[in-house]
Protein backbone atom coordinates (compact mmCIF):
# COMPACT_ATOMS: atom_id res chain seq x y z
CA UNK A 1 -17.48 -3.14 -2.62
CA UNK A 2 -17.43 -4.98 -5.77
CA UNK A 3 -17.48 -3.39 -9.21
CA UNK A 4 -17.07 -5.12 -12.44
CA UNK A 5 -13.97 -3.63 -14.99
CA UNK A 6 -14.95 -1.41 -17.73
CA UNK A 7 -13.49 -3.47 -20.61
CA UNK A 8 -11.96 -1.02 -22.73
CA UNK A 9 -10.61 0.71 -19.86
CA UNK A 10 -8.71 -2.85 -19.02
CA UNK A 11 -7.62 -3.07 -22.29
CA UNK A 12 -6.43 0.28 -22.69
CA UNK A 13 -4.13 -0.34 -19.81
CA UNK A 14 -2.93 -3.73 -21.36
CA UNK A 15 -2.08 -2.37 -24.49
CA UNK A 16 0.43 0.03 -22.39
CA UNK A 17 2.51 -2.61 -20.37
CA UNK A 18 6.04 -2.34 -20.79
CA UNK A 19 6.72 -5.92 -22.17
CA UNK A 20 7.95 -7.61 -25.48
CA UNK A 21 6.90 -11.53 -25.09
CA UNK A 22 3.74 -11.86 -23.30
CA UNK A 23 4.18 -15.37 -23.62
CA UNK A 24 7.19 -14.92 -21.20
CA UNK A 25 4.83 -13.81 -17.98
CA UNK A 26 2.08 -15.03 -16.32
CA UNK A 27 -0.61 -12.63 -15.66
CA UNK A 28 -2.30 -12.41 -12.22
CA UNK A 29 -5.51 -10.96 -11.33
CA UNK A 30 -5.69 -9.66 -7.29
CA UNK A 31 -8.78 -9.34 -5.40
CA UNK A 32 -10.39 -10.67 -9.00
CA UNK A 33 -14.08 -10.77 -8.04
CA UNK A 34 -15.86 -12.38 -10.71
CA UNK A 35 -13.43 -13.12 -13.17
CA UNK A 36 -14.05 -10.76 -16.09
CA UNK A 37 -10.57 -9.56 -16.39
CA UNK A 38 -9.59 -13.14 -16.62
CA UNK A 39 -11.12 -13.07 -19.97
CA UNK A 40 -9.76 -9.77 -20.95
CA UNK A 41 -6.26 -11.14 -20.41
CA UNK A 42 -6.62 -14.36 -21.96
CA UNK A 43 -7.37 -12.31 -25.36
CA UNK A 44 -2.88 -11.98 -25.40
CA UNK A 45 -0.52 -14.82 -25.03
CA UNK A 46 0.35 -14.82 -21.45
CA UNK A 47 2.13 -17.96 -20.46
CA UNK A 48 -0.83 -17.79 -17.66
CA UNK A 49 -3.47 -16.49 -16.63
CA UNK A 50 -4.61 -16.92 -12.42
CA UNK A 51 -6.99 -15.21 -10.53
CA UNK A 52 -6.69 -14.32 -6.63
CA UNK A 53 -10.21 -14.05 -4.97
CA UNK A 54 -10.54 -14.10 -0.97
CA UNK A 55 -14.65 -13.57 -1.51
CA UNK A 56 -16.19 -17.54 -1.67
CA UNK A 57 -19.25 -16.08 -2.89
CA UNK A 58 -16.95 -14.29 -5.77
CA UNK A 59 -14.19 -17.12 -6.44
CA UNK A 60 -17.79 -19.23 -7.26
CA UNK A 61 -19.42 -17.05 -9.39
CA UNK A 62 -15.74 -16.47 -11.13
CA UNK A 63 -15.41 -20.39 -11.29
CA UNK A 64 -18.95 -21.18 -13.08
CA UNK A 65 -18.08 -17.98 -15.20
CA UNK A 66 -14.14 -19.79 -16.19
CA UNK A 67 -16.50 -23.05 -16.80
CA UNK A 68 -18.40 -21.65 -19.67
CA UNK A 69 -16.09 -19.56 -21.19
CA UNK A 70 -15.04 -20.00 -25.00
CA UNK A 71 -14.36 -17.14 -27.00
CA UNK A 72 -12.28 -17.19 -30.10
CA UNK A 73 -10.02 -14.34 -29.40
CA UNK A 74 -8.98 -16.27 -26.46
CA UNK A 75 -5.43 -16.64 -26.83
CA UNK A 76 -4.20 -18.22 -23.77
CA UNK A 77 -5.55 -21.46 -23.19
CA UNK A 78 -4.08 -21.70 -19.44
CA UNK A 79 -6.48 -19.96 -17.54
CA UNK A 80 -7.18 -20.67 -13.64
CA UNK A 81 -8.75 -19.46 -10.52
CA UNK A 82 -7.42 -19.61 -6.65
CA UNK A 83 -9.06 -18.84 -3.81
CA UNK A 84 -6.75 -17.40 -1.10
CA UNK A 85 -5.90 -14.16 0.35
CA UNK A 86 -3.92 -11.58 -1.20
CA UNK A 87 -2.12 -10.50 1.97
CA UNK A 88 -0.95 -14.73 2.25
CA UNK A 89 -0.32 -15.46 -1.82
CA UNK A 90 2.52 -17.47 -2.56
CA UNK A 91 3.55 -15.55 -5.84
CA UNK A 92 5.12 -17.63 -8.42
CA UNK A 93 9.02 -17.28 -9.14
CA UNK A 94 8.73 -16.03 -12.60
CA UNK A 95 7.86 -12.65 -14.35
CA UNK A 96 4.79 -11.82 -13.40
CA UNK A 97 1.91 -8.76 -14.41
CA UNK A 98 -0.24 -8.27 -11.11
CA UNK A 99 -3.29 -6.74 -11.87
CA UNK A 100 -5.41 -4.68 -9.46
CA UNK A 101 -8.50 -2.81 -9.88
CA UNK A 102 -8.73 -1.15 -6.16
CA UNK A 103 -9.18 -4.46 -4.86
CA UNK A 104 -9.19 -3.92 -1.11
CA UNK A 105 -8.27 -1.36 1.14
CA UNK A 106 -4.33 -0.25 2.22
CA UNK A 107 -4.28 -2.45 5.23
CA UNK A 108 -4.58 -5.68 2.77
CA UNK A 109 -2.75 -3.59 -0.11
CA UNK A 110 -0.18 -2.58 2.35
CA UNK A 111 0.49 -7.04 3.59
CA UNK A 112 0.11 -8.15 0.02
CA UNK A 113 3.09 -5.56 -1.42
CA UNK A 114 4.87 -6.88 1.78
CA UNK A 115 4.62 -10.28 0.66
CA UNK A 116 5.45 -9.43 -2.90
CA UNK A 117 8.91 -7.39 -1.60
CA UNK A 118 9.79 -10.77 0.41
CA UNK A 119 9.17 -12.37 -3.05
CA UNK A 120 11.28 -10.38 -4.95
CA UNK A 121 13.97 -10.56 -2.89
CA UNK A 122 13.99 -14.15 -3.00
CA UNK A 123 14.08 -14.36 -6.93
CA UNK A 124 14.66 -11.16 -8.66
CA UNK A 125 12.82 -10.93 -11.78
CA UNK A 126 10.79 -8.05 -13.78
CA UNK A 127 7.27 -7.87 -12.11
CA UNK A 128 4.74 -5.36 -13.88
CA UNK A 129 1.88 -3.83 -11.58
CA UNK A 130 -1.02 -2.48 -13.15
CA UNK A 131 -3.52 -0.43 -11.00
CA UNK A 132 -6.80 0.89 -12.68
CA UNK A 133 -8.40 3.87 -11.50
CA UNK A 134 -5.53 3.75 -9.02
CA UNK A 135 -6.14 3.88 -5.63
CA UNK A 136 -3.39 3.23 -2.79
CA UNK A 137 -0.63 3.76 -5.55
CA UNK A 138 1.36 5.56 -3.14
CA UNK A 139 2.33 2.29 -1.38
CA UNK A 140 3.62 0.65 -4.88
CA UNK A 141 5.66 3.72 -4.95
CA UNK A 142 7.11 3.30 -1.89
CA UNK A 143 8.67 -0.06 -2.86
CA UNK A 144 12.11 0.27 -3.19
CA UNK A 145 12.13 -2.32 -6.18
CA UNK A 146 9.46 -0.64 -7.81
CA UNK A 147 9.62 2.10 -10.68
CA UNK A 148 6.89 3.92 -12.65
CA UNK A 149 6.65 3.13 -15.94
CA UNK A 150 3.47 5.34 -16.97
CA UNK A 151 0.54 7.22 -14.97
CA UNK A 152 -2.72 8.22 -17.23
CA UNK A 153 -5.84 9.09 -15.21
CA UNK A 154 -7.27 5.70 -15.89
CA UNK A 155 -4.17 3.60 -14.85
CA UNK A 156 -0.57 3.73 -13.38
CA UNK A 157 2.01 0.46 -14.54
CA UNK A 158 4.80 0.42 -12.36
CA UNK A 159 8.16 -2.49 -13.19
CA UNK A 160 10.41 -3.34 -11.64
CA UNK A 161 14.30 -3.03 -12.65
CA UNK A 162 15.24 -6.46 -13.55
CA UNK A 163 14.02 -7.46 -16.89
């Protein structure tokens, strides 16, 4: 079921992330629908911001929405959406702020974390997860590499250990 982010609520959450150079992650949006949080996090200086929709109908919608989108708080100008499924993503080697707004159930939640682990372990780096309206968190709190940074009833951000 798709539901759009509340704005404020997204940027409450933002505001909280345990990070001093924006400019040194790249933000990711999971199971991203249309793309509004795309624009929410392109308002900081994220060395990048990508999307991750498995929906075609979504990723196009998101795409004509990325097309027409100027806004002068924007402050990162690298802004991009993929289509692919979160259980398969490749996650970039880098440090990274994954995004999730209940984006699928714990099946899909449950492969994608895999895959992120497997990531991890391959280049250690500080990875930020931010889950709004938090469902599933119990299975980013069984990651070994994972830590809880703050839980408010409107969002948990977990990091990792290596900053």
């Amino acid at each position: 079921m798709y539901a759009p982010v509340r704005t404020a609520n997204a940027r409450a959450a933002l505001r909280e992330l345990p990070l001093q150079d924006h400019s040194a992650y790249t933000f990711i949006d999971v199971g991203s629908g249309k793309g509004w949080m795309l624009f929410v996090a392109a308002e900081y200086p994220f060395r990048k911001v990508l999307k991750v929709e498995y929906s075609t109908e979504l990723q196009a919608v998101a795409e004509a929405n990325l097309r027409s989108y100027r806004h002068r708080s924007q402050r990162c100008k690298d802004v991009a959406s993929i289509h692919a499924n979160a259980a398969e993503f490749d996650f970039p080697e880098e440090n990274l702020v994954l995004y999730m707004f209940n984006p699928f159930g714990p099946e899909v939640m449950s492969r994608m974390l895999a895959n992120l682990e497997r990531s991890l372990e391959r280049s250690p780096r500080h990875v930020i997860v931010v889950m709004l309206w938090p469902e599933n968190a119990e299975l980013v709190e069984e990651m070994a590499e994972m830590k809880v940074f703050q839980k408010t009833r409107r969002h948990h951000i977990y990091q990792t250990q290596t900053a």
